[in-house]
C-alpha atoms as a PDB file:
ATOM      1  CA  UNK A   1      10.789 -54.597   6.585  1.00  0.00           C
ATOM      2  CA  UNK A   2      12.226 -51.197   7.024  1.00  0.00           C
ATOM      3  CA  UNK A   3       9.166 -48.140   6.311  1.00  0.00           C
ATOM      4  CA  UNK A   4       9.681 -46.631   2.906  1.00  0.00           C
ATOM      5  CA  UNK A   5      10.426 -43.340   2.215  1.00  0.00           C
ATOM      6  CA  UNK A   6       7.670 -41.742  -0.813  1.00  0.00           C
ATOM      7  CA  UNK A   7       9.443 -38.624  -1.225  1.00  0.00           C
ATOM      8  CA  UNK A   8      12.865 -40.342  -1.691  1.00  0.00           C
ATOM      9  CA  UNK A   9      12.681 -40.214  -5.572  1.00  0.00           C
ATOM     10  CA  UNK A  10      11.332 -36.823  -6.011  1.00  0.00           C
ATOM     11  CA  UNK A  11      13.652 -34.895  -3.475  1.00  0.00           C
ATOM     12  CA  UNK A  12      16.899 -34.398  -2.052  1.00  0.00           C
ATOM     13  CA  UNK A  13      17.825 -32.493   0.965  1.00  0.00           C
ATOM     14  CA  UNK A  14      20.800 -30.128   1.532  1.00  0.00           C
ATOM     15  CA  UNK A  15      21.856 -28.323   4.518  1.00  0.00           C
ATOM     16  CA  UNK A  16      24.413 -25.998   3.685  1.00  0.00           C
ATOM     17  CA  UNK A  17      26.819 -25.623   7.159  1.00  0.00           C
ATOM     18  CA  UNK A  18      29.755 -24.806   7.563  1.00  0.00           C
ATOM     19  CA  UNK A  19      32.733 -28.039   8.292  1.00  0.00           C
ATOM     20  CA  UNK A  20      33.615 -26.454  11.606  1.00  0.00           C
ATOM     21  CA  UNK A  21      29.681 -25.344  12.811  1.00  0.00           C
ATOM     22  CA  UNK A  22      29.433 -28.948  15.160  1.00  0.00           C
ATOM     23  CA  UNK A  23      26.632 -27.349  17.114  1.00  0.00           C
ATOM     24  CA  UNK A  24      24.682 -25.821  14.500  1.00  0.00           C
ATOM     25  CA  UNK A  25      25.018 -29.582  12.612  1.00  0.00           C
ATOM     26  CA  UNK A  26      23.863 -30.906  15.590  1.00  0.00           C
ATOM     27  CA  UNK A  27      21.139 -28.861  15.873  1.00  0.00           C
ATOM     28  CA  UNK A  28      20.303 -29.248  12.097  1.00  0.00           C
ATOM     29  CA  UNK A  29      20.256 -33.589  12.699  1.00  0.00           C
ATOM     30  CA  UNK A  30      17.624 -32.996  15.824  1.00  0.00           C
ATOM     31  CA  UNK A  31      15.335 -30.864  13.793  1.00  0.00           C
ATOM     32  CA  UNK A  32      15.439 -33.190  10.719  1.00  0.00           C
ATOM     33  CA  UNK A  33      15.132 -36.066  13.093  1.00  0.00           C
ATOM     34  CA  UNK A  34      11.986 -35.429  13.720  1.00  0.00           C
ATOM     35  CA  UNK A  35      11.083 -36.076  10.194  1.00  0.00           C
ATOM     36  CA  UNK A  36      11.331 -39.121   7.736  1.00  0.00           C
ATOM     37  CA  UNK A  37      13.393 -37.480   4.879  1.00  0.00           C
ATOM     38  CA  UNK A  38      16.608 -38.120   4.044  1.00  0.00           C
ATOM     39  CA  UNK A  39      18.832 -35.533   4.083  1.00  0.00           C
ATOM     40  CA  UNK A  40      23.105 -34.575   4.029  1.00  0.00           C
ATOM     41  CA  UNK A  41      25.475 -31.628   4.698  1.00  0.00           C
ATOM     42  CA  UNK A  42      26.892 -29.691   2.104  1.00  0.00           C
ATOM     43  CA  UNK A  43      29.702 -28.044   3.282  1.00  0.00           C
ATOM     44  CA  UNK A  44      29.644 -24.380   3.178  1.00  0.00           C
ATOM     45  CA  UNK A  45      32.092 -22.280   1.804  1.00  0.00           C
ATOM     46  CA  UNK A  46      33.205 -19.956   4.478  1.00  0.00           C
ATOM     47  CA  UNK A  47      34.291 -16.648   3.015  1.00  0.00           C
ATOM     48  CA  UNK A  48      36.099 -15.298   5.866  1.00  0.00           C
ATOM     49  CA  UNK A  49      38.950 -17.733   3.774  1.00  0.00           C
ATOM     50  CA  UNK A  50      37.936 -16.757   0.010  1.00  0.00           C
ATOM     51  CA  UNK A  51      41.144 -15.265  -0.971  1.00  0.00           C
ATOM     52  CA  UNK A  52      41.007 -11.745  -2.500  1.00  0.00           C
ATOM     53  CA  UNK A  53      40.533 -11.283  -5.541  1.00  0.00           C
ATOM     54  CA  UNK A  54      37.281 -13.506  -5.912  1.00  0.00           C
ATOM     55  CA  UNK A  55      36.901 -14.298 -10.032  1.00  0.00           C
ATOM     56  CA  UNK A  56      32.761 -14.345  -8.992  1.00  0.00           C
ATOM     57  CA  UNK A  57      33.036 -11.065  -7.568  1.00  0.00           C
ATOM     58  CA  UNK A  58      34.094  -7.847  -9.326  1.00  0.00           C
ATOM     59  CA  UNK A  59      34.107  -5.788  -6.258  1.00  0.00           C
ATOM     60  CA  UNK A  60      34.332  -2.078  -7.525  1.00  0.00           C
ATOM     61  CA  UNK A  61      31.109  -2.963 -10.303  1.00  0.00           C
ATOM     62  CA  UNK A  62      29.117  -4.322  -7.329  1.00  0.00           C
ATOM     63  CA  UNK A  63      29.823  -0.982  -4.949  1.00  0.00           C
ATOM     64  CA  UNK A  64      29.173   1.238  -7.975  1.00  0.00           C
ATOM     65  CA  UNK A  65      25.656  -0.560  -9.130  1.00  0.00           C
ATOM     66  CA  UNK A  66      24.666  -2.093  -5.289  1.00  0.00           C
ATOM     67  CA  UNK A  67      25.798   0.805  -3.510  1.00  0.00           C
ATOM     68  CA  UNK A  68      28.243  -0.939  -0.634  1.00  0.00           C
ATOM     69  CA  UNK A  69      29.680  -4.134  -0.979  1.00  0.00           C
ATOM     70  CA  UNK A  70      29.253  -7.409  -0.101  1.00  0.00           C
ATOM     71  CA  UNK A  71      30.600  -8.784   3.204  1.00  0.00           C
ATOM     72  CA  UNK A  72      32.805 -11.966   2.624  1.00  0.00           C
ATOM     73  CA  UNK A  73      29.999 -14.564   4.272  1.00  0.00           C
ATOM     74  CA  UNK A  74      27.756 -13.265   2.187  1.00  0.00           C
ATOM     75  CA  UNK A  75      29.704 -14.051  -0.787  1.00  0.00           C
ATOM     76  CA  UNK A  76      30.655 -17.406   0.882  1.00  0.00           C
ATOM     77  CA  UNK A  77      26.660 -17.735   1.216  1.00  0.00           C
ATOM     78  CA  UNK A  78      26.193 -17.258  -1.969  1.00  0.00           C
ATOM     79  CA  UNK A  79      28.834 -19.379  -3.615  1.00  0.00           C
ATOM     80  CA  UNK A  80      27.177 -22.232  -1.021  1.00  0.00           C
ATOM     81  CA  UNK A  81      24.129 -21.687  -2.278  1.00  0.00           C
ATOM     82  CA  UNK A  82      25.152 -21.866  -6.163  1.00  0.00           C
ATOM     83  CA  UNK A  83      26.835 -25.351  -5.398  1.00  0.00           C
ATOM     84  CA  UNK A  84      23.533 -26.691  -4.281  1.00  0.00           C
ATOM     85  CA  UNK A  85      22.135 -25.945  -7.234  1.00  0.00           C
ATOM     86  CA  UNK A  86      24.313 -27.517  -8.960  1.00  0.00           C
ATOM     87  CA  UNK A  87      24.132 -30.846  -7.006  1.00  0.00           C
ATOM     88  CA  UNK A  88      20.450 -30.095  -7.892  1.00  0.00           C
ATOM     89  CA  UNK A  89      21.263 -30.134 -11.326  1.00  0.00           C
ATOM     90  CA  UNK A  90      23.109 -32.660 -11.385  1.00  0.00           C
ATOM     91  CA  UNK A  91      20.923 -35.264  -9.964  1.00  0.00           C
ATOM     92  CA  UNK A  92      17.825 -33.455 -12.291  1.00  0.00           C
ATOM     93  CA  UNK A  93      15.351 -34.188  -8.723  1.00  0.00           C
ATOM     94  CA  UNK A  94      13.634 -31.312  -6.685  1.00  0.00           C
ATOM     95  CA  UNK A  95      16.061 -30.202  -4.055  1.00  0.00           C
ATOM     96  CA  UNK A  96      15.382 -28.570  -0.484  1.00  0.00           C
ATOM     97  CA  UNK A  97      18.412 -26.561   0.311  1.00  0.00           C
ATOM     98  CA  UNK A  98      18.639 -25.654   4.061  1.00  0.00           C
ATOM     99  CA  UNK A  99      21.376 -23.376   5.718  1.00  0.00           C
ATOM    100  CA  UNK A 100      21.942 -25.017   9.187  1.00  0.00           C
ATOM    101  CA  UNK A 101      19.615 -22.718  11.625  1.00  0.00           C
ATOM    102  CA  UNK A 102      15.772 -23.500  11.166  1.00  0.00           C
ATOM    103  CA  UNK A 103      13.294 -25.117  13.571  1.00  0.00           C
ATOM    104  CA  UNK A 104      10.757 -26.921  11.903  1.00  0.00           C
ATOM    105  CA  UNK A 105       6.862 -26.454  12.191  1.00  0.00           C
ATOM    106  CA  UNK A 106       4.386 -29.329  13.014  1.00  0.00           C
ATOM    107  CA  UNK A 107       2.990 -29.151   9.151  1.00  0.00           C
ATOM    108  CA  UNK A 108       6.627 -28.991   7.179  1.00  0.00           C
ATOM    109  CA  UNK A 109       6.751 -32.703   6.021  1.00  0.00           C
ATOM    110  CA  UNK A 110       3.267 -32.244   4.951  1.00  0.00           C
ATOM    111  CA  UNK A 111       3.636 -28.862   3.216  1.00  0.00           C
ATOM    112  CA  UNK A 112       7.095 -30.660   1.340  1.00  0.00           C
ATOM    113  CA  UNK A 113       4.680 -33.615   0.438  1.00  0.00           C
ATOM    114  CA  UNK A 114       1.775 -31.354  -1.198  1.00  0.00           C
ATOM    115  CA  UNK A 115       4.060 -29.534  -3.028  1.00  0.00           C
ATOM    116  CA  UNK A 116       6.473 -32.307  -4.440  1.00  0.00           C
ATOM    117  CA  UNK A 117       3.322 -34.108  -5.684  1.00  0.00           C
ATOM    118  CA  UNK A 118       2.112 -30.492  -7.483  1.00  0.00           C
ATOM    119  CA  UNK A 119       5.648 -29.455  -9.311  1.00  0.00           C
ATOM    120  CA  UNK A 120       3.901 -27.977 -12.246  1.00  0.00           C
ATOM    121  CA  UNK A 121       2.923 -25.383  -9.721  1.00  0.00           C
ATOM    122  CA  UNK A 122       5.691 -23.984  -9.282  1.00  0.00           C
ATOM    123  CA  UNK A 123       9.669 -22.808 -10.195  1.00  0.00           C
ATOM    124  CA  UNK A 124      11.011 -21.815  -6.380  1.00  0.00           C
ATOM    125  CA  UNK A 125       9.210 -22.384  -2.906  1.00  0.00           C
ATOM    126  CA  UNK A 126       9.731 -20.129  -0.375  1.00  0.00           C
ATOM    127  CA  UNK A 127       9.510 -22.116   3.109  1.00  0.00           C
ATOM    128  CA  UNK A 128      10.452 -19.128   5.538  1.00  0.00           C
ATOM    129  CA  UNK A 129      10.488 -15.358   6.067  1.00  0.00           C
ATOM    130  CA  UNK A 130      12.438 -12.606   8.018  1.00  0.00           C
ATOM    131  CA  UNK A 131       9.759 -10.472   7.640  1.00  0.00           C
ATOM    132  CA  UNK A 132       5.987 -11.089   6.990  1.00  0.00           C
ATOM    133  CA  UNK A 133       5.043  -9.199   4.055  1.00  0.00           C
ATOM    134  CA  UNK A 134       1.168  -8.811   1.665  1.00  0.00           C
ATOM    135  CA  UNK A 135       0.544 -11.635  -0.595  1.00  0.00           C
ATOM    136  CA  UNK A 136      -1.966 -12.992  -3.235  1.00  0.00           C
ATOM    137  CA  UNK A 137      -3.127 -16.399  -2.811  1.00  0.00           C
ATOM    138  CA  UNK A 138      -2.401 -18.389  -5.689  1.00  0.00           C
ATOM    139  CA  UNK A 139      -3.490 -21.694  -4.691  1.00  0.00           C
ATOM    140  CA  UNK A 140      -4.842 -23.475  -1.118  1.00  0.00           C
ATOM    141  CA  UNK A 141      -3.486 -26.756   0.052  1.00  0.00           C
ATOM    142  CA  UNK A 142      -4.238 -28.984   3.020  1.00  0.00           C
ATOM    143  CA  UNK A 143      -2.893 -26.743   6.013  1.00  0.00           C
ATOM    144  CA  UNK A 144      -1.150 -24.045   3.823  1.00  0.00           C
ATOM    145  CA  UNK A 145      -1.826 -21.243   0.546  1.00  0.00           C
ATOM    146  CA  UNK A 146       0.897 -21.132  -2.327  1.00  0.00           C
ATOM    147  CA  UNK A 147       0.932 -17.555  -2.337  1.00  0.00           C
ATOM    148  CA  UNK A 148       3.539 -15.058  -4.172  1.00  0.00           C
ATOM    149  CA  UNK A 149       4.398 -12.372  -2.241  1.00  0.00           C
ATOM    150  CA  UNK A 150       4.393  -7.901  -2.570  1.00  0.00           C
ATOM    151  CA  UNK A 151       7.887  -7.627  -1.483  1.00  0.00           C
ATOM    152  CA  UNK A 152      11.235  -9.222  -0.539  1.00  0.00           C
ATOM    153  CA  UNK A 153      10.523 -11.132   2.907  1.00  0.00           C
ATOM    154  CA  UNK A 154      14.213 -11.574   3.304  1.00  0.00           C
ATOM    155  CA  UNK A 155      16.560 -14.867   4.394  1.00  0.00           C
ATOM    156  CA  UNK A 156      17.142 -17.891   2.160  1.00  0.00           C
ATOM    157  CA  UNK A 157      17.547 -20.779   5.332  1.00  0.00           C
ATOM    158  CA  UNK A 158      14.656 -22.819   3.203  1.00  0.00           C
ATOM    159  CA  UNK A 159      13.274 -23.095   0.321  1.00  0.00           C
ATOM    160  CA  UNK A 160      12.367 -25.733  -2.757  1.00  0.00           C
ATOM    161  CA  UNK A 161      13.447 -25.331  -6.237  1.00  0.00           C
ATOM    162  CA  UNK A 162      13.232 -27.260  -9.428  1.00  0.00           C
ATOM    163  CA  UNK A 163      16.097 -28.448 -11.248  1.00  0.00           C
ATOM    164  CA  UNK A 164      15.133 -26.302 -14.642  1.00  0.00           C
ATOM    165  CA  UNK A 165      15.193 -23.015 -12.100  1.00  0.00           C
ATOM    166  CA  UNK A 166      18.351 -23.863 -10.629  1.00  0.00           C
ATOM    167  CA  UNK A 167      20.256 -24.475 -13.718  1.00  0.00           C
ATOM    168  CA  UNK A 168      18.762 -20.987 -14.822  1.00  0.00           C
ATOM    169  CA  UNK A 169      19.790 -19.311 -11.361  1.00  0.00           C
ATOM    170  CA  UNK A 170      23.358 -20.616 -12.072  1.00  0.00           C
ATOM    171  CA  UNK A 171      23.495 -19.086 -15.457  1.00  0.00           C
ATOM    172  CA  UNK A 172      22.330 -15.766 -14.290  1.00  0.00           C
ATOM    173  CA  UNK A 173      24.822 -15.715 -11.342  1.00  0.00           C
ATOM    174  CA  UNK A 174      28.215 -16.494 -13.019  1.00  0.00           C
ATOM    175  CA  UNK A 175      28.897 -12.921 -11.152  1.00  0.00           C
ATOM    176  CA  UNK A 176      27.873 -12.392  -7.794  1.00  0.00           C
ATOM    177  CA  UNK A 177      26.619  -8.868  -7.326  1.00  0.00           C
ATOM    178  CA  UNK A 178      24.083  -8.940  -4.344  1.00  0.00           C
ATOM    179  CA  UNK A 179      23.020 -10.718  -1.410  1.00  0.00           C
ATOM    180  CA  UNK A 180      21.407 -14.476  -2.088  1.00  0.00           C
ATOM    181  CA  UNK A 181      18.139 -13.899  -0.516  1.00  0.00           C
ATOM    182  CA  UNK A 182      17.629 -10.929  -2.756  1.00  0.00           C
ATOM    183  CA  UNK A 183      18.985 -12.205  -5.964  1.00  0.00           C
ATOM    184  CA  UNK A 184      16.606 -15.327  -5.487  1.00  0.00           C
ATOM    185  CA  UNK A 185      13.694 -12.140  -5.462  1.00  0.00           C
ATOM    186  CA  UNK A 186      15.246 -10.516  -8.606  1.00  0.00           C
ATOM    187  CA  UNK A 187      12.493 -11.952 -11.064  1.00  0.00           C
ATOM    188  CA  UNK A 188      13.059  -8.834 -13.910  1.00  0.00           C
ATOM    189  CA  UNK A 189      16.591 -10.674 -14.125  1.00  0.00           C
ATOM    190  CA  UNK A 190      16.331 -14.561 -14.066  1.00  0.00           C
ATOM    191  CA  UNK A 191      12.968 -14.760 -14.888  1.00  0.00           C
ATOM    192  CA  UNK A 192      12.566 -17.455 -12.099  1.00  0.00           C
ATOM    193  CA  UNK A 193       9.267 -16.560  -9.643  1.00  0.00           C
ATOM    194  CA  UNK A 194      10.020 -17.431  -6.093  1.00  0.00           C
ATOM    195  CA  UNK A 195       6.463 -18.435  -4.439  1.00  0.00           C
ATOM    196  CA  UNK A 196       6.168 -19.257  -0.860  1.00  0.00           C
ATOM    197  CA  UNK A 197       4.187 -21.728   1.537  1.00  0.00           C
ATOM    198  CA  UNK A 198       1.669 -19.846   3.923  1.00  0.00           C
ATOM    199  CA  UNK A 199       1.458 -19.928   6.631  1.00  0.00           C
ATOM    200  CA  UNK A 200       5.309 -20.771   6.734  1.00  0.00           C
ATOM    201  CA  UNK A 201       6.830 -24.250   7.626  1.00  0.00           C
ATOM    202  CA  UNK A 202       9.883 -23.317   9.219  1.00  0.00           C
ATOM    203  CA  UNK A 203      10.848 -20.656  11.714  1.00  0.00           C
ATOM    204  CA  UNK A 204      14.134 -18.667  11.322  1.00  0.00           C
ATOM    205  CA  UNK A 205      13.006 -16.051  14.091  1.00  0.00           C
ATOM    206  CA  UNK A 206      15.019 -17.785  16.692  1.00  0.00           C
ATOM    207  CA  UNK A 207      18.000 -18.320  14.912  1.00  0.00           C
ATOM    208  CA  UNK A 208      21.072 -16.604  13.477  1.00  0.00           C
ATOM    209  CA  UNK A 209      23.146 -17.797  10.943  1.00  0.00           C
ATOM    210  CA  UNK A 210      26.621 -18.727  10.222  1.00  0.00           C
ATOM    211  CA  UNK A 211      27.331 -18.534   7.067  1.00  0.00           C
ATOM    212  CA  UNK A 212      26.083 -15.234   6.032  1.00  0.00           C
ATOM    213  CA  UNK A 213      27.190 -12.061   8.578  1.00  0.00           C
ATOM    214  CA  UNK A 214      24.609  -9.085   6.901  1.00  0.00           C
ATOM    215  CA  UNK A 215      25.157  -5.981   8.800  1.00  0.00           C
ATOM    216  CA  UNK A 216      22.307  -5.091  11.531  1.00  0.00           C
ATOM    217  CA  UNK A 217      24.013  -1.547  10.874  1.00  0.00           C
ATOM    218  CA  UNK A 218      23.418  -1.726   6.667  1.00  0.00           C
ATOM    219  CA  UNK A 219      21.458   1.358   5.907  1.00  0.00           C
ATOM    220  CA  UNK A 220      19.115   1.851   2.683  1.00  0.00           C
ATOM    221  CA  UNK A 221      21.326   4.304   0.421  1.00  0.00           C
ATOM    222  CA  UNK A 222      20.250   7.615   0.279  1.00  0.00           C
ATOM    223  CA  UNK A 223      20.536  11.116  -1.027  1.00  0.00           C
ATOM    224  CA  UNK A 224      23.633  11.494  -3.353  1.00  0.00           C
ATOM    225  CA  UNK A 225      25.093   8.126  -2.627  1.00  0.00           C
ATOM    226  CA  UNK A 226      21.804   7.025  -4.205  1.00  0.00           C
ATOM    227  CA  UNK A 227      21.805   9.517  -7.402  1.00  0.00           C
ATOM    228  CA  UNK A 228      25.327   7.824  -8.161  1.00  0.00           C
ATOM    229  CA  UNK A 229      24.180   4.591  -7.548  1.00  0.00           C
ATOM    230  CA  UNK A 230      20.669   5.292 -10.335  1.00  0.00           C
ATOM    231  CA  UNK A 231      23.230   6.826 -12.534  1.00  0.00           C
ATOM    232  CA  UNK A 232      25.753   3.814 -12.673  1.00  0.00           C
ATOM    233  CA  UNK A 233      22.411   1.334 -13.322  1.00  0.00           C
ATOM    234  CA  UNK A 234      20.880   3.529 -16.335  1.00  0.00           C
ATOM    235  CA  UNK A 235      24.416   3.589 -17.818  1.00  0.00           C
ATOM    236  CA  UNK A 236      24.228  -0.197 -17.312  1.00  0.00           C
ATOM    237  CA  UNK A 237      20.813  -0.831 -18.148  1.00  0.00           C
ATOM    238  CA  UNK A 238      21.368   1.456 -21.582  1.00  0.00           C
ATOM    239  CA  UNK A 239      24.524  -0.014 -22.614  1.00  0.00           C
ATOM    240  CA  UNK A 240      24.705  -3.709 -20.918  1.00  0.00           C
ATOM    241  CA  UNK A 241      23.246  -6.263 -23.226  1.00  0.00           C
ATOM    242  CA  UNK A 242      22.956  -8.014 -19.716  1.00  0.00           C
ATOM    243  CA  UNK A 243      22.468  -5.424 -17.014  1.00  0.00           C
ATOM    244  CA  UNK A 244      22.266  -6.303 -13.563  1.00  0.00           C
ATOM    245  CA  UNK A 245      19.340  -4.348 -12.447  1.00  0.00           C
ATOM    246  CA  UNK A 246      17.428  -4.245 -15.442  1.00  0.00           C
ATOM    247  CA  UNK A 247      13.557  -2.623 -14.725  1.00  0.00           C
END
């Protein structure tokens, strides 16, 4: 009798890659392989083909309130990312979304177990980091802390979320107007707190994605670029009965 699966109600797995990625599928299959989750592509949407004018994207708003615009895999990231929440709600059960370049750490399955059987506990789970960043404890598990984190840790390759926060992420996304990873940070505007699992079950360190193609070169905005970029998000903030950037 084949070994049953006791996350297979609560959760669904996604990896986000894109159709034409073979190796980095591969390499997605033998990572999950060593687990006992079921899992499935979603295939990505690969905005080097998005064709110009994008509905999601109003271009000249996003380079007068972000201060540069978007590169086209990071829209394509993002519009991957948005159909995964759907899927999520769709099928109303706890969804892991993956993009297709993690390793996983010994205590991952375990750290997806704790948390699945603790969902009042949180909205979003972060499961991985760019950059290690202050945090409050919130909570200690077997073999990790629930903590919420000081600042933006950056990336988006992992992460839990519940079907009520993805259906609200959708709704406050109908336009695209920064990078994912950021926008899943942007509590003042979705209301949705992104937690994350300390120390972190999957490592993104050694990896480099496909899908989105952020500038190493992207510098902060500064000096007058910057004073025309606070101006454009007071005017929106005082006028907007939806601002992007509200405080």
């Amino acid at each position: 009798m084949p070994e049953m699966n006791p996350l297979k109600p609560k959760l669904q797995i996604l990896v986000i890659s894109l159709e034409q990625s073979l190796s980095r599928r591969e390499q997605a299959a033998v990572e999950l392989a060593k687990t006992k989750l079921d899992w499935r592509f979603l295939d990505a949407v690969d905005g080097r083909k998005l064709s110009y004018p994008i509905p999601e994207y109003p271009a000249s708003k996003v380079k007068r309130l972000l201060g540069f615009e978007l590169t086209p895999n990071e829209i394509g990231c993002f519009l991957s990312h948005r159909a995964a929440w759907q899927q999520c709600v769709e099928n109303q059960t706890a969804t892991l979304v993956f993009e297709d370049d993690f390793l996983l750490l010994p205590h991952f399955e375990h750290c997806v177990e704790q948390l699945l059987n603790h969902p009042n506990d949180w909205q979003i789970v972060r499961l991985q980091a760019l950059l290690e960043t202050p945090s409050d404890k919130l909570k200690s598990f077997d073999q990790f802390d629930l903590v919420q984190n000081h600042a933006d840790p950056l990336g988006a390759t992992a992460y839990l979320i519940q079907p009520a926060s993805a259906k609200i992420l959708i709704e406050f996304s109908q336009q695209i107007y920064e990078p994912l990873d950021h926008f899943l940070e942007h509590h003042a505007k979705h209301g949705q707190v992104t937690l994350a699992a300390k120390p972190y079950p999957v490592d993104i360190t050694k990896v480099v994605s496909t899908i989105a193609d952020r500038p190493n070169d992207r510098k902060p905005i500064k000096g007058f670029a910057k004073n025309i970029r606070s101006f454009y998000r007071w005017f929106d903030r005082t006028f907007s009965k939806d601002p992007w950037f509200p405080k």
